[in-house]
N, C-alpha and C. Protein backbone atom coordinates (compact mmCIF):
# COMPACT_ATOMS: atom_id res chain seq x y z
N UNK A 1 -12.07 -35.70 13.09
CA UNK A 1 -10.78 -35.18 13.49
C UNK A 1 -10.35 -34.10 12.48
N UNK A 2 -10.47 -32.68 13.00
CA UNK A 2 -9.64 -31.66 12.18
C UNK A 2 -7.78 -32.05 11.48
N UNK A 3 -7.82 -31.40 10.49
CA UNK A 3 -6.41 -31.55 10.18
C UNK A 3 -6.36 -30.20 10.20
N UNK A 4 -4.95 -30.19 10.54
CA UNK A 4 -4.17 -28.45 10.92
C UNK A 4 -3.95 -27.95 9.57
N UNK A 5 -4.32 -26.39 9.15
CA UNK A 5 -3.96 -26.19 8.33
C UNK A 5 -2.60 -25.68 8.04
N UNK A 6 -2.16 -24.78 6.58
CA UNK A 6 -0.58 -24.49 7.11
C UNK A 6 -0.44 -23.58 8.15
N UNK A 7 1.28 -23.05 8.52
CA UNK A 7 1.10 -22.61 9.59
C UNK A 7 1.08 -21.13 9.04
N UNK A 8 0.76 -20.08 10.24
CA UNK A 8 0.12 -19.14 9.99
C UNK A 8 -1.40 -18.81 9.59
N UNK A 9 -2.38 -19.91 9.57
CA UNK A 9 -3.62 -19.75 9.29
C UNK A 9 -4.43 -19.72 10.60
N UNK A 10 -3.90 -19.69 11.84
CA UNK A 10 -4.58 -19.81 13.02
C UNK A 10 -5.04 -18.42 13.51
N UNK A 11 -5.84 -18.37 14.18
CA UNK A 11 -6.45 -16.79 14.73
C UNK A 11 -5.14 -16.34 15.61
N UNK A 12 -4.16 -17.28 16.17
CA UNK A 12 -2.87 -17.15 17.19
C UNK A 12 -2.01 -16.43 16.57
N UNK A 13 -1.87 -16.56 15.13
CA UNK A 13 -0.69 -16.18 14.03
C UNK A 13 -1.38 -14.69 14.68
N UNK A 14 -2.21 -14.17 14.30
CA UNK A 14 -2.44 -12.69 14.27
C UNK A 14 -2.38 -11.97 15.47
N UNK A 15 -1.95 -12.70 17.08
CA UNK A 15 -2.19 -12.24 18.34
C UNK A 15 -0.41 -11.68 18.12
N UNK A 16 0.62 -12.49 17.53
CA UNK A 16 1.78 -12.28 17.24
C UNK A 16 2.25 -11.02 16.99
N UNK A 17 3.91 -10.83 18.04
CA UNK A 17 4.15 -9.54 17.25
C UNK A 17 4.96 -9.79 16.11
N UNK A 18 5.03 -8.79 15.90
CA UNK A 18 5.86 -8.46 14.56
C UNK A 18 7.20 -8.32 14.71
N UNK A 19 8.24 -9.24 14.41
CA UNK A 19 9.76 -8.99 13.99
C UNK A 19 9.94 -7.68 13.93
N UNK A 20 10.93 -6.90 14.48
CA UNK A 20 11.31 -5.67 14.57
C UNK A 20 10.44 -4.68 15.62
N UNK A 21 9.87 -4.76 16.33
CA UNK A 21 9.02 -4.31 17.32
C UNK A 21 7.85 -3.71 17.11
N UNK A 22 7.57 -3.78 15.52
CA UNK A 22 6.58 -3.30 15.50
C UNK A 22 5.76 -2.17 15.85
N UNK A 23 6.91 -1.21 15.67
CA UNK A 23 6.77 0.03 15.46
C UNK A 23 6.87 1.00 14.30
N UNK A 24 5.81 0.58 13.68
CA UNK A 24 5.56 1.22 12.35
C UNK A 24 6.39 1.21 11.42
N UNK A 25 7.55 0.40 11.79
CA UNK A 25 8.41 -0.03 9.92
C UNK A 25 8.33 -1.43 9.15
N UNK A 26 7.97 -1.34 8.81
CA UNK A 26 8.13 -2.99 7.84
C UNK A 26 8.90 -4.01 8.31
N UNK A 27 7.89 -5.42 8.76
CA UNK A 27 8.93 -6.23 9.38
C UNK A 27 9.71 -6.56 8.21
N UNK A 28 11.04 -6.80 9.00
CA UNK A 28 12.64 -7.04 8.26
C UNK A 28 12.13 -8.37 7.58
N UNK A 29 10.91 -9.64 8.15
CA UNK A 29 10.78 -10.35 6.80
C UNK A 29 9.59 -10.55 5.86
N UNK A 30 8.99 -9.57 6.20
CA UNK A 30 7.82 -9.45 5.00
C UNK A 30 8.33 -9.94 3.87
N UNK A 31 9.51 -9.66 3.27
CA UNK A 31 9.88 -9.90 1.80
C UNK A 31 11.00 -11.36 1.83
N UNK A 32 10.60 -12.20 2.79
CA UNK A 32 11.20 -13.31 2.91
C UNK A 32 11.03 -14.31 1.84
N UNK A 33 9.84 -14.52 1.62
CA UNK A 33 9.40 -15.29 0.73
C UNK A 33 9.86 -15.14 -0.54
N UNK A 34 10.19 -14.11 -0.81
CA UNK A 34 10.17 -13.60 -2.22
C UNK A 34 12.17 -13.88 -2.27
N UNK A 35 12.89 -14.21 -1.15
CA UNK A 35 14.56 -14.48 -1.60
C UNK A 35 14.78 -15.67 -1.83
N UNK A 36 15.75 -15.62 -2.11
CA UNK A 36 16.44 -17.12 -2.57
C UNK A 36 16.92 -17.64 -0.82
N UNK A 37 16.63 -18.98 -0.47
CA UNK A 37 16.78 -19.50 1.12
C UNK A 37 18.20 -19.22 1.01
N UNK A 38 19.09 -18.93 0.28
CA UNK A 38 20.56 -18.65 0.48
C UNK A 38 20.71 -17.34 0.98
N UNK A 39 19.94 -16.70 0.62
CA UNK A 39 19.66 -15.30 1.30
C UNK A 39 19.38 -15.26 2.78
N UNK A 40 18.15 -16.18 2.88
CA UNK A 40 17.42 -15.86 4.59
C UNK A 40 18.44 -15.51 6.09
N UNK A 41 19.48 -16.44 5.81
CA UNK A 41 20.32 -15.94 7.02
C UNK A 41 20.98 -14.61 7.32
N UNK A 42 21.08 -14.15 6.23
CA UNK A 42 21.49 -12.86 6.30
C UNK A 42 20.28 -11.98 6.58
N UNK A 43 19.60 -12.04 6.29
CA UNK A 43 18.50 -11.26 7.12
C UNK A 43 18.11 -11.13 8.27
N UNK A 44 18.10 -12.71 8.83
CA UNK A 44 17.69 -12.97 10.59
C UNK A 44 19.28 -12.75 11.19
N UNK A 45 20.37 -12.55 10.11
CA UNK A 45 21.43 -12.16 11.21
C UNK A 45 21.45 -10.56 11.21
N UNK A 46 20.74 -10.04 10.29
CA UNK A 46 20.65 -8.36 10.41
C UNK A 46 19.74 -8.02 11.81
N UNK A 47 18.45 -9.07 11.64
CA UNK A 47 17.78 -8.88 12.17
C UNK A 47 18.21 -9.45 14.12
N UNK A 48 18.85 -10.25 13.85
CA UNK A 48 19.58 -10.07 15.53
C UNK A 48 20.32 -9.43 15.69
N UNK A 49 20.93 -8.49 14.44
CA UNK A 49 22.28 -7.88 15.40
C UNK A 49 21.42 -6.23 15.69
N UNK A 50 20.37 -6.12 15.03
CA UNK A 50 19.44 -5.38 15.86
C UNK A 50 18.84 -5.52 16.75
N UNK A 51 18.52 -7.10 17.02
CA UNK A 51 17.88 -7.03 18.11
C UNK A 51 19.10 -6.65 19.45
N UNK A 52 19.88 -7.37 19.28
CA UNK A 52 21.12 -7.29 20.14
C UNK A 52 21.62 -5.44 20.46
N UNK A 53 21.43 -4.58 19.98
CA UNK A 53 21.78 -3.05 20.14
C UNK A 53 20.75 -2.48 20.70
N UNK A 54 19.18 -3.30 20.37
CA UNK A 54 18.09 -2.81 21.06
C UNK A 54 18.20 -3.10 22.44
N UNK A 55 18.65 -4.12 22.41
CA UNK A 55 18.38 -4.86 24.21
C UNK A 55 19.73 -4.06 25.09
N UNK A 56 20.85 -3.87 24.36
CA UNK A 56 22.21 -3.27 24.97
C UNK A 56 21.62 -2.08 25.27
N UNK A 57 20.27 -1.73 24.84
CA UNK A 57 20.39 0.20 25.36
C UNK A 57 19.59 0.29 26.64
N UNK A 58 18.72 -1.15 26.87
CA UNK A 58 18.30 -1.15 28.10
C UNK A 58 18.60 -0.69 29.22
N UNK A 59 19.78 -1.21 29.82
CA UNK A 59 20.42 -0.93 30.63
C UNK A 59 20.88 0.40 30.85
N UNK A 60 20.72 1.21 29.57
CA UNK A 60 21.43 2.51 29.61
C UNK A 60 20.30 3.42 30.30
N UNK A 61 19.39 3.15 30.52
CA UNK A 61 18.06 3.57 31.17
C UNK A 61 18.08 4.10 32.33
């Protein structure tokens, strides 16, 4: 019986996109690891209130 390793070590992790669309800028959490967890929310709330202006321009299409 295999044991799972941590997560992100699967060939699946790499089929994944990338936070921020992945269009050639640095995902918003590459440098996650490196904050204090008192930090992290403020990032994934930067990072939705972008996602949220991306999806609002849809419609403008």
């Amino acid at each position: 019986m295999a044991v799972p390793g941590p997560p992100g070590t699967s060939d699946r992790a790499a089929e994944t996109t990338e936070p921020g669309g992945g269009t050639g800028g640095s995902s918003p959490f590459a440098d996650l690891t490196q904050l204090p967890v008192s930090e992290h929310v403020a990032v994934f709330e930067a990072e939705h209130a972008r996602l949220q202006r991306e999806l609002a321009t849809i419609d403008q299409v």
